[in-house]
PDB file of N, CA and C in Angstrom:
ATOM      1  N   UNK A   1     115.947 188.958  24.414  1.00  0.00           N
ATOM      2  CA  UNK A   1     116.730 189.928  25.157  1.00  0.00           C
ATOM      3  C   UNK A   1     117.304 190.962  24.206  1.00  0.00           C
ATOM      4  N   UNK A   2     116.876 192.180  24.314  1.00  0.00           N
ATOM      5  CA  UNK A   2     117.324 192.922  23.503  1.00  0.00           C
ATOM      6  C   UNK A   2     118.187 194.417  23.780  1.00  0.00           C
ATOM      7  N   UNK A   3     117.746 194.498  25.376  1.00  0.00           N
ATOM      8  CA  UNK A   3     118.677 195.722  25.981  1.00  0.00           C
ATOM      9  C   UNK A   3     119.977 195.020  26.534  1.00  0.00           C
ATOM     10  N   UNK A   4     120.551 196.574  26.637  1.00  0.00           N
ATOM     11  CA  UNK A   4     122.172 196.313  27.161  1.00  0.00           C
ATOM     12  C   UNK A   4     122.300 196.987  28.054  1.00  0.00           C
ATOM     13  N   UNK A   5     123.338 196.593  28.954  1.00  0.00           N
ATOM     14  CA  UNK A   5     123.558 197.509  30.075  1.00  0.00           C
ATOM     15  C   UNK A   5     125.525 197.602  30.087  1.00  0.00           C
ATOM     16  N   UNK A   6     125.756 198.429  30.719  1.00  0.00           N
ATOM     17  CA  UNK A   6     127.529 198.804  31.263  1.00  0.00           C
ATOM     18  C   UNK A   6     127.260 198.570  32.330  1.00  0.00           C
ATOM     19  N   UNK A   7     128.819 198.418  32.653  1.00  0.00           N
ATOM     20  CA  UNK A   7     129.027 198.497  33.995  1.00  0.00           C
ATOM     21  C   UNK A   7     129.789 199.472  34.709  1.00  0.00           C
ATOM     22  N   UNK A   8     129.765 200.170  35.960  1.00  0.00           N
ATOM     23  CA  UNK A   8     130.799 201.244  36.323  1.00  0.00           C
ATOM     24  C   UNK A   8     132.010 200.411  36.841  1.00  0.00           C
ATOM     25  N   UNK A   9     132.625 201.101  36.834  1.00  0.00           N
ATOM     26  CA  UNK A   9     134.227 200.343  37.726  1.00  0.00           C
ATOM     27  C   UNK A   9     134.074 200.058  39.237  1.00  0.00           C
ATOM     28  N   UNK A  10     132.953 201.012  39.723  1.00  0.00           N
ATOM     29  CA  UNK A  10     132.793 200.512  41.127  1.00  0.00           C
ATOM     30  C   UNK A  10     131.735 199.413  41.054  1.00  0.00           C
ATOM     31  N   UNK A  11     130.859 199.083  40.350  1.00  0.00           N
ATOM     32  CA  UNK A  11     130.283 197.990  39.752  1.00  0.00           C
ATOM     33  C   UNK A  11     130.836 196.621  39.518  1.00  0.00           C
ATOM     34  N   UNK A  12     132.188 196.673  39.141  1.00  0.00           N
ATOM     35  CA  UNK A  12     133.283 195.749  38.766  1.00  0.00           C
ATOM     36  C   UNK A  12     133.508 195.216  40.353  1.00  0.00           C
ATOM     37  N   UNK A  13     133.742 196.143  40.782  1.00  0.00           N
ATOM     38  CA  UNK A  13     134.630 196.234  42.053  1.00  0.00           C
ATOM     39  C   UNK A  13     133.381 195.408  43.465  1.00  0.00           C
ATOM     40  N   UNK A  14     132.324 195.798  43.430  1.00  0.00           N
ATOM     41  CA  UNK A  14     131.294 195.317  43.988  1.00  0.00           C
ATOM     42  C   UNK A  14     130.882 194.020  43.712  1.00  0.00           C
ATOM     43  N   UNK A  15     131.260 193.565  42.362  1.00  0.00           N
ATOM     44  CA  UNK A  15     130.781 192.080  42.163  1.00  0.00           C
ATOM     45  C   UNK A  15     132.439 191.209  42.659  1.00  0.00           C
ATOM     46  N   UNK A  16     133.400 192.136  42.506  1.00  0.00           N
ATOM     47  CA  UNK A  16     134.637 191.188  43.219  1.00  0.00           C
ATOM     48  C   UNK A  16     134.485 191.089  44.783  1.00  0.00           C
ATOM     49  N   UNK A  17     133.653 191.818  45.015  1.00  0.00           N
ATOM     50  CA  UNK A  17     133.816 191.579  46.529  1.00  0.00           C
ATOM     51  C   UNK A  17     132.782 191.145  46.621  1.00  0.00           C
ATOM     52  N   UNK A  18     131.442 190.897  46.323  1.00  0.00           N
ATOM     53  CA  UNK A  18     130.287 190.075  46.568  1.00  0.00           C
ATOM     54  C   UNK A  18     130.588 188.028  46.562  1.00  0.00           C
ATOM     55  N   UNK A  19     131.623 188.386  45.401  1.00  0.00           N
ATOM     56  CA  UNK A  19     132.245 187.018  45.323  1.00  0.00           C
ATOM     57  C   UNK A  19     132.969 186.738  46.446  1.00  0.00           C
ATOM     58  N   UNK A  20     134.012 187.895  46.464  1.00  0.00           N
ATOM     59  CA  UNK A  20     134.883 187.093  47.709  1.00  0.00           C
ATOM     60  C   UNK A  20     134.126 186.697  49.314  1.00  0.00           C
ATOM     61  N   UNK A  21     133.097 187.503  49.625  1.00  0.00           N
ATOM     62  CA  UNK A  21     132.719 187.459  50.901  1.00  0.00           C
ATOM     63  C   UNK A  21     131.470 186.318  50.593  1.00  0.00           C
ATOM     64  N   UNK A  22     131.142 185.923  49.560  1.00  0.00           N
ATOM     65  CA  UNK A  22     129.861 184.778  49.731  1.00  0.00           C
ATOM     66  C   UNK A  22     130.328 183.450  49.328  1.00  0.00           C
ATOM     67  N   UNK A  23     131.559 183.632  48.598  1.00  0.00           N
ATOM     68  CA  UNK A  23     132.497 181.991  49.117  1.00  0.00           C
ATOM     69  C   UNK A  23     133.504 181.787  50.179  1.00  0.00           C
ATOM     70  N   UNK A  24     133.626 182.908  51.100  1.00  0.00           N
ATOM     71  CA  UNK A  24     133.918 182.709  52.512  1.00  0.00           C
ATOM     72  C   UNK A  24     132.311 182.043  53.162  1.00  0.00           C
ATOM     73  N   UNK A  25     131.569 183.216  53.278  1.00  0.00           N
ATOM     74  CA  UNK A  25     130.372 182.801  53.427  1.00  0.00           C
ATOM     75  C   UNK A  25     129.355 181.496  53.437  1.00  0.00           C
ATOM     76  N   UNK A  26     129.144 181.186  51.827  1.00  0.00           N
ATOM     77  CA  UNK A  26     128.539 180.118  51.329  1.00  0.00           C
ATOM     78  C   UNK A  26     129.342 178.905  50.432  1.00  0.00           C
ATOM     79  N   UNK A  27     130.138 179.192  50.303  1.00  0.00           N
ATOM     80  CA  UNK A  27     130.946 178.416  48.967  1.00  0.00           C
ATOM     81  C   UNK A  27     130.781 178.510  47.511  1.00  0.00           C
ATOM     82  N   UNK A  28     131.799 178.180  47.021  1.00  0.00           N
ATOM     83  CA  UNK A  28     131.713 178.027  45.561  1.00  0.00           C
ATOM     84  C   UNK A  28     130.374 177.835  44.960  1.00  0.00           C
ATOM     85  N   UNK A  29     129.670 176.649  44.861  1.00  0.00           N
ATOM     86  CA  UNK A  29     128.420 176.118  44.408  1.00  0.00           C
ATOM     87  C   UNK A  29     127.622 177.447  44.456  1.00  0.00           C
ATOM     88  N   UNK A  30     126.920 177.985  45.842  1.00  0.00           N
ATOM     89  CA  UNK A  30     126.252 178.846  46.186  1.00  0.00           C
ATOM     90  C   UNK A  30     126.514 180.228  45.795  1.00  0.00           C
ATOM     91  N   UNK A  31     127.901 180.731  45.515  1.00  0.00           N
ATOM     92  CA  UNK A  31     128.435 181.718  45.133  1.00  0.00           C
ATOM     93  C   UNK A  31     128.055 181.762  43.385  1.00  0.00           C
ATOM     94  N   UNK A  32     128.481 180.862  42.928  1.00  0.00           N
ATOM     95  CA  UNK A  32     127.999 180.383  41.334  1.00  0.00           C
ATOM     96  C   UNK A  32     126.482 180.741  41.038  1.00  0.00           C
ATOM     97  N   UNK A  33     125.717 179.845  42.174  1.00  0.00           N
ATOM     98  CA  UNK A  33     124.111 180.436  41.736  1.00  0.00           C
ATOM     99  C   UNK A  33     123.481 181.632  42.138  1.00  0.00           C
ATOM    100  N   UNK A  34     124.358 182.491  43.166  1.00  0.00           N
ATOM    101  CA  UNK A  34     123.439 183.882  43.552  1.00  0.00           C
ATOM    102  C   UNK A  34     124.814 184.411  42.070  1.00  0.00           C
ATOM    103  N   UNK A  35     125.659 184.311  41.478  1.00  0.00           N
ATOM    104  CA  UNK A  35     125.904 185.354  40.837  1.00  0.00           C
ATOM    105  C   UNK A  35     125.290 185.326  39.197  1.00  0.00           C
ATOM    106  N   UNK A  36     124.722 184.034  39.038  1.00  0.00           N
ATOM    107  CA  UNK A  36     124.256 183.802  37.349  1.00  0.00           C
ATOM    108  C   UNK A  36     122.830 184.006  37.986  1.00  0.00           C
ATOM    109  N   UNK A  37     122.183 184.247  39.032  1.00  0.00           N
ATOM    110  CA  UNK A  37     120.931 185.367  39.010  1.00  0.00           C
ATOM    111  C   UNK A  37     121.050 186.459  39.454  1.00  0.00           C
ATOM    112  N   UNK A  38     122.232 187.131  39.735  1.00  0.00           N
ATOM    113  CA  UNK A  38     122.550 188.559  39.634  1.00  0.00           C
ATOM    114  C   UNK A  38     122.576 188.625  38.358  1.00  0.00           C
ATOM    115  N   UNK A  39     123.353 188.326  37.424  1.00  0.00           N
ATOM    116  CA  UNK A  39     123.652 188.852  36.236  1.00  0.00           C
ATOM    117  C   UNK A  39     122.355 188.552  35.424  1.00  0.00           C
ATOM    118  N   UNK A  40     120.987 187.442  35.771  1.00  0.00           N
ATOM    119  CA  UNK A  40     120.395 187.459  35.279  1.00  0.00           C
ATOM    120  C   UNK A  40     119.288 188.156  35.467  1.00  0.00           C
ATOM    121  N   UNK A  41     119.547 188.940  36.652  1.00  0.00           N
ATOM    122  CA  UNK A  41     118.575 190.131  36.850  1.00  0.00           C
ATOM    123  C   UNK A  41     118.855 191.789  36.237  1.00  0.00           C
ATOM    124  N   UNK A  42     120.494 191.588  35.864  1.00  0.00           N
ATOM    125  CA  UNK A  42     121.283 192.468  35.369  1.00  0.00           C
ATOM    126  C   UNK A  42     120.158 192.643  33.391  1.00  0.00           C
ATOM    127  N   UNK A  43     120.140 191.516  33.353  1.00  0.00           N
ATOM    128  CA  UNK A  43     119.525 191.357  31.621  1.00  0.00           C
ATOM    129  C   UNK A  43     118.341 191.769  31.871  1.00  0.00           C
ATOM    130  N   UNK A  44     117.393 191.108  32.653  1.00  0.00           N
ATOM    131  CA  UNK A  44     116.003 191.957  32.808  1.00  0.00           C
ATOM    132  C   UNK A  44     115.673 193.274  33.068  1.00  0.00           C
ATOM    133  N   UNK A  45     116.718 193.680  33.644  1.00  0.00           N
ATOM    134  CA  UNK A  45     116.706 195.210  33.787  1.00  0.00           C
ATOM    135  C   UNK A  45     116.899 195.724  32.571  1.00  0.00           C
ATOM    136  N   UNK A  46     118.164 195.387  32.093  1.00  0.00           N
ATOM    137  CA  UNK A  46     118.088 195.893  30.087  1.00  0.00           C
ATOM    138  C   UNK A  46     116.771 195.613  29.479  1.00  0.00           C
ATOM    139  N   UNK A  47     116.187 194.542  29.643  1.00  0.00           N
ATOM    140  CA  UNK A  47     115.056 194.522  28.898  1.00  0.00           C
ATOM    141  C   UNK A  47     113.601 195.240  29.356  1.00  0.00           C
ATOM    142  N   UNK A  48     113.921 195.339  30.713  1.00  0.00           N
ATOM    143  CA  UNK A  48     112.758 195.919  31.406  1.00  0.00           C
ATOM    144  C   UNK A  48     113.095 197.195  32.227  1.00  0.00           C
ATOM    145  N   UNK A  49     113.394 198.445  32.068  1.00  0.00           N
ATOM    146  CA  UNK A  49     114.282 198.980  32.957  1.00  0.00           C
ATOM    147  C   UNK A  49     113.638 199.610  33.686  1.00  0.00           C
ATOM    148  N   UNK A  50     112.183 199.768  33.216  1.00  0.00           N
ATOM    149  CA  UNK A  50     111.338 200.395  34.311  1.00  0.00           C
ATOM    150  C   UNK A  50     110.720 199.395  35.662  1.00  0.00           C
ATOM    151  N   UNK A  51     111.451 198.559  35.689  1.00  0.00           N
ATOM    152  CA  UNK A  51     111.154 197.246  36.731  1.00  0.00           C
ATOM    153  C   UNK A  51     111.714 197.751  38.064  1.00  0.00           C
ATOM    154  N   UNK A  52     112.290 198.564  38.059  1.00  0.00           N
ATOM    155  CA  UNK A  52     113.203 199.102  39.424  1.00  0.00           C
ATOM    156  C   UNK A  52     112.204 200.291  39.594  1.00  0.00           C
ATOM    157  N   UNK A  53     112.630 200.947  41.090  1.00  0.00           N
ATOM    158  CA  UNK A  53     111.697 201.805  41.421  1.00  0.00           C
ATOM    159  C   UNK A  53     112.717 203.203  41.305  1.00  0.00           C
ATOM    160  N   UNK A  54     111.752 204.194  40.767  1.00  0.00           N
ATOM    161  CA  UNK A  54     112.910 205.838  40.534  1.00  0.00           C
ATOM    162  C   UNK A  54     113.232 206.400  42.059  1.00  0.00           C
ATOM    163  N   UNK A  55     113.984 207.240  41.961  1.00  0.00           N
ATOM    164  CA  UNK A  55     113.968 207.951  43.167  1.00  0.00           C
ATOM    165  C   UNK A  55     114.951 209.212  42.646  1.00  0.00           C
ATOM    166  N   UNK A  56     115.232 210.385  43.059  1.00  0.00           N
ATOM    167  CA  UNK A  56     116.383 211.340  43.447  1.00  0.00           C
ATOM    168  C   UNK A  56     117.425 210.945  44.090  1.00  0.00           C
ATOM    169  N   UNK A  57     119.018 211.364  43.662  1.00  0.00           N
ATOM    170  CA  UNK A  57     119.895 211.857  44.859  1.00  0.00           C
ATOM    171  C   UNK A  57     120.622 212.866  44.652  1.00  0.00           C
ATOM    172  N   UNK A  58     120.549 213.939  45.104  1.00  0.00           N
ATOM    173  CA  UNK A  58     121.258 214.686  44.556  1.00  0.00           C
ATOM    174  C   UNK A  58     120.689 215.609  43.475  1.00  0.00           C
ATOM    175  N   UNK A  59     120.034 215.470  42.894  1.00  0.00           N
ATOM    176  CA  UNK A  59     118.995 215.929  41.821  1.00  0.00           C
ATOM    177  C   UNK A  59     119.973 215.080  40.188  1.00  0.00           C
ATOM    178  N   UNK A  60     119.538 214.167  40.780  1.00  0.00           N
ATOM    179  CA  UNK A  60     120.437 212.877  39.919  1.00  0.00           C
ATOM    180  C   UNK A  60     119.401 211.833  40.090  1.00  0.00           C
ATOM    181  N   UNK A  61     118.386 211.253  38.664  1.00  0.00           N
ATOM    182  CA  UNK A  61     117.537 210.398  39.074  1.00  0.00           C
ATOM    183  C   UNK A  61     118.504 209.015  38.726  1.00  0.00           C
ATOM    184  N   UNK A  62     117.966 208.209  39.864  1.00  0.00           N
ATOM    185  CA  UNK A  62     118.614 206.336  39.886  1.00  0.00           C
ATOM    186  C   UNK A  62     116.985 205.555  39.734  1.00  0.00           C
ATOM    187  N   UNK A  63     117.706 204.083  39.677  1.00  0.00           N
ATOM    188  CA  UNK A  63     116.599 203.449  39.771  1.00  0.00           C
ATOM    189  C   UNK A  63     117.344 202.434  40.646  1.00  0.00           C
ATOM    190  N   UNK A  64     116.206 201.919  40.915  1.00  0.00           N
ATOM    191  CA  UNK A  64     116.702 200.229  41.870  1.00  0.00           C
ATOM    192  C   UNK A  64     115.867 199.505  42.030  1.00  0.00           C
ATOM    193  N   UNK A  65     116.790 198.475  42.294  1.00  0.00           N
ATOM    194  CA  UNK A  65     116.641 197.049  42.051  1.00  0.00           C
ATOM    195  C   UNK A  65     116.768 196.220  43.370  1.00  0.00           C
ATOM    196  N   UNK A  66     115.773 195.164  43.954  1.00  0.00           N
ATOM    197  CA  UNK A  66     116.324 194.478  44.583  1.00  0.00           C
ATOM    198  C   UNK A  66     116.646 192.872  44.540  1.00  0.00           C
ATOM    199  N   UNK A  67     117.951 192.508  44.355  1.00  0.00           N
ATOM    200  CA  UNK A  67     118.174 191.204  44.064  1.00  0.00           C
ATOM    201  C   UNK A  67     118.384 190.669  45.444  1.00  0.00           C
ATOM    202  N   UNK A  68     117.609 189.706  46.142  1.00  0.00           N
ATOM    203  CA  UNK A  68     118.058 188.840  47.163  1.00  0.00           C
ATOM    204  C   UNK A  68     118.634 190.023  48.565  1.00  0.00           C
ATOM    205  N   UNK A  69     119.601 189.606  48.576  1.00  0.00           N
ATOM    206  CA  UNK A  69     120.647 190.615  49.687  1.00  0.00           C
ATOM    207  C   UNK A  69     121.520 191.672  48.972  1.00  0.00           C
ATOM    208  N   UNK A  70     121.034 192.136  47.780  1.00  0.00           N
ATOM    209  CA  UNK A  70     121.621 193.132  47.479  1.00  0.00           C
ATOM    210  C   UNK A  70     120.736 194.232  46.416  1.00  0.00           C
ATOM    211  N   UNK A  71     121.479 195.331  46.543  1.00  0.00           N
ATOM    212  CA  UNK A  71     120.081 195.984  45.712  1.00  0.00           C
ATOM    213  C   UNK A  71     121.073 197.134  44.560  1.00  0.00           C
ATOM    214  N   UNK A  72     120.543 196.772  43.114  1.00  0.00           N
ATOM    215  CA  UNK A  72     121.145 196.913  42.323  1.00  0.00           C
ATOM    216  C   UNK A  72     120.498 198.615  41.686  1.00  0.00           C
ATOM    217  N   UNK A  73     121.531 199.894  41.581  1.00  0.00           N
ATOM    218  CA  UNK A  73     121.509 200.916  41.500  1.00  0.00           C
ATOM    219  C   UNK A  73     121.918 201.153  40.086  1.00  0.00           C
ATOM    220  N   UNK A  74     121.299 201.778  39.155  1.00  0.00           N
ATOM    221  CA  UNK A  74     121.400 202.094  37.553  1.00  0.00           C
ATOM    222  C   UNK A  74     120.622 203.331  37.247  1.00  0.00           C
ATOM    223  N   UNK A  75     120.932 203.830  36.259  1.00  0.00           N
ATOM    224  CA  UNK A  75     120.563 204.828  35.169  1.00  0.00           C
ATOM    225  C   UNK A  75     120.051 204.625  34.044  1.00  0.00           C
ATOM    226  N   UNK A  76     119.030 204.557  33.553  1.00  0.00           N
ATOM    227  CA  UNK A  76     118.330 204.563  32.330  1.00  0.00           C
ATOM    228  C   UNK A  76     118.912 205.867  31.490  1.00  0.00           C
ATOM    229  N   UNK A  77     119.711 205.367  30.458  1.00  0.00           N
ATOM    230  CA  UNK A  77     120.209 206.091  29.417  1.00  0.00           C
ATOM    231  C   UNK A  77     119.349 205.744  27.955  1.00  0.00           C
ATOM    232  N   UNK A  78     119.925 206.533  27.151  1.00  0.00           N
ATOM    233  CA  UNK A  78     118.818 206.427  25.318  1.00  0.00           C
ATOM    234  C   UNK A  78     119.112 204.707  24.846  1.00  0.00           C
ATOM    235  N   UNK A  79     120.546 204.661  24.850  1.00  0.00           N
ATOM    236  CA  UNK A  79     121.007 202.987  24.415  1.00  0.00           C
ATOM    237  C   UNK A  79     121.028 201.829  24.792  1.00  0.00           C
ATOM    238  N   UNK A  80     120.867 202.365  26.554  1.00  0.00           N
ATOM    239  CA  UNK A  80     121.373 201.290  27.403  1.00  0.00           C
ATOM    240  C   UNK A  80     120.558 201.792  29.200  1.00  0.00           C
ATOM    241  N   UNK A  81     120.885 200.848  30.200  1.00  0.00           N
ATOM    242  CA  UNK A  81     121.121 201.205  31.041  1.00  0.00           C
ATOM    243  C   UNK A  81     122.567 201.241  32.048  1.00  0.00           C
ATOM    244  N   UNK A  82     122.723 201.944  32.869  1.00  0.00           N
ATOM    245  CA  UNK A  82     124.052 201.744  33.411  1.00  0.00           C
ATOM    246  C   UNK A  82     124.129 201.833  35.077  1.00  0.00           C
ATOM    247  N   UNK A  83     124.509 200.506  34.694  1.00  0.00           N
ATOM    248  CA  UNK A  83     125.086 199.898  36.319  1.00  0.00           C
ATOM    249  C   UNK A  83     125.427 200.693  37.077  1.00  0.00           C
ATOM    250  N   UNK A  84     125.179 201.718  38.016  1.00  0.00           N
ATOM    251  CA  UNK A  84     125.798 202.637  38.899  1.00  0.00           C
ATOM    252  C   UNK A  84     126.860 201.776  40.344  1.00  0.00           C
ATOM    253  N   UNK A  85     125.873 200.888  41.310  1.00  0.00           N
ATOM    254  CA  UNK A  85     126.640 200.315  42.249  1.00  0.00           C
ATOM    255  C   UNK A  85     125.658 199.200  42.096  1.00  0.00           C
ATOM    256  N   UNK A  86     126.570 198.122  42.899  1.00  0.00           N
ATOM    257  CA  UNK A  86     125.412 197.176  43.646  1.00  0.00           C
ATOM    258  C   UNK A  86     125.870 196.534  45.049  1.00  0.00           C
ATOM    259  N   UNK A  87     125.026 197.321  45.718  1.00  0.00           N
ATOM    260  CA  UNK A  87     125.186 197.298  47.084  1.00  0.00           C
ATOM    261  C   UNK A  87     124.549 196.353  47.817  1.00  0.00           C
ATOM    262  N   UNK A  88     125.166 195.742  49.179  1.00  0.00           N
ATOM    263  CA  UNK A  88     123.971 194.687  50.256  1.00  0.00           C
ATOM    264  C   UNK A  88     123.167 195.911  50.940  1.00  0.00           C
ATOM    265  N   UNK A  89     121.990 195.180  50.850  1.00  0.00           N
ATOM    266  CA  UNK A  89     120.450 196.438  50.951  1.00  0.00           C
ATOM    267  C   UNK A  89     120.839 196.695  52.568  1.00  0.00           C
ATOM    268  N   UNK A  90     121.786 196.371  53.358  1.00  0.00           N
ATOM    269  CA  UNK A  90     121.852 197.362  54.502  1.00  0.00           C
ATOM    270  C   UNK A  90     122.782 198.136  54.166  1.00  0.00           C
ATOM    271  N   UNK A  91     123.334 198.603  53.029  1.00  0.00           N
ATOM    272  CA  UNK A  91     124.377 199.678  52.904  1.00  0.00           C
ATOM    273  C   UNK A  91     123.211 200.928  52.201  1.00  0.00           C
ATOM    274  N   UNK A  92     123.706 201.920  53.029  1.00  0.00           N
ATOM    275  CA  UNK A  92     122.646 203.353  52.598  1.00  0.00           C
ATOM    276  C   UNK A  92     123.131 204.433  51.110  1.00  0.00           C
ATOM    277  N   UNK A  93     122.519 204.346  49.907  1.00  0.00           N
ATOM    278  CA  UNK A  93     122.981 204.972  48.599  1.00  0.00           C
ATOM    279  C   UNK A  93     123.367 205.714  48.870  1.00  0.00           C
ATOM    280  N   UNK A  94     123.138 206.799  49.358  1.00  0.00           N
ATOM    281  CA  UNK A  94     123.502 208.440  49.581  1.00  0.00           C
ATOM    282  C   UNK A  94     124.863 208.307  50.396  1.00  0.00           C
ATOM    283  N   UNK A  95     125.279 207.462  50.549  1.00  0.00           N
ATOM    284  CA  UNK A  95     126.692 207.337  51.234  1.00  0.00           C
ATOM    285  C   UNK A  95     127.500 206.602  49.792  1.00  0.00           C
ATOM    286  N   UNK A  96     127.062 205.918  49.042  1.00  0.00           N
ATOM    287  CA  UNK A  96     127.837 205.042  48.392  1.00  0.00           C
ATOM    288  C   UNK A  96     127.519 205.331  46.586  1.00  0.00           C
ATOM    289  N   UNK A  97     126.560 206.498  46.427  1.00  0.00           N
ATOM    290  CA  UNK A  97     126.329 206.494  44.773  1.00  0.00           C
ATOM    291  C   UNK A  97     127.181 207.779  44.750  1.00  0.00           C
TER     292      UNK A  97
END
């Protein structure tokens, strides 16, 4: 593993609430294993960043990702990539990047 990624603050903010609503949801246990393969899809993207598909918004290129029930929005930068949002794939980007 050799890439890195950031995170945005609404990034922060998206994984506190992914937590809170999937151990209402599913519980602890289940909450534990969808988030150590979020974050472990978070590393493959550093290492692989062309694994997500490009698109426009705005005349702002993103890439994405889809993990499970959520689909993970980033920027390929020179050092790194960076976490833009990560949204549940029925929430629409162009409302939320």
């Amino acid at each position: 593993m050799g890439g890195k990624y950031n995170k945005s603050k609404s990034t922060d903010q998206d994984i506190k609430n992914i937590t809170k609503q999937s151990i209402l949801d599913f519980g602890e246990q289940q909450t534990d294993k969808y988030l150590q393969g979020l974050e472990e899809s978070l590393e493959l993207l550093a290492d692989n960043p062309k694994l997500g598909r490009a698109f426009s918004l705005a005349k702002i290129e993103f890439y994405y990702y889809r993990y499970v029930s959520h689909v993970i929005y980033y920027q390929q930068r020179k050092q790194d990539i960076f976490i833009v949002r990560i949204l549940h794939k029925k929430m629409l980007p162009d409302k939320h990047l």
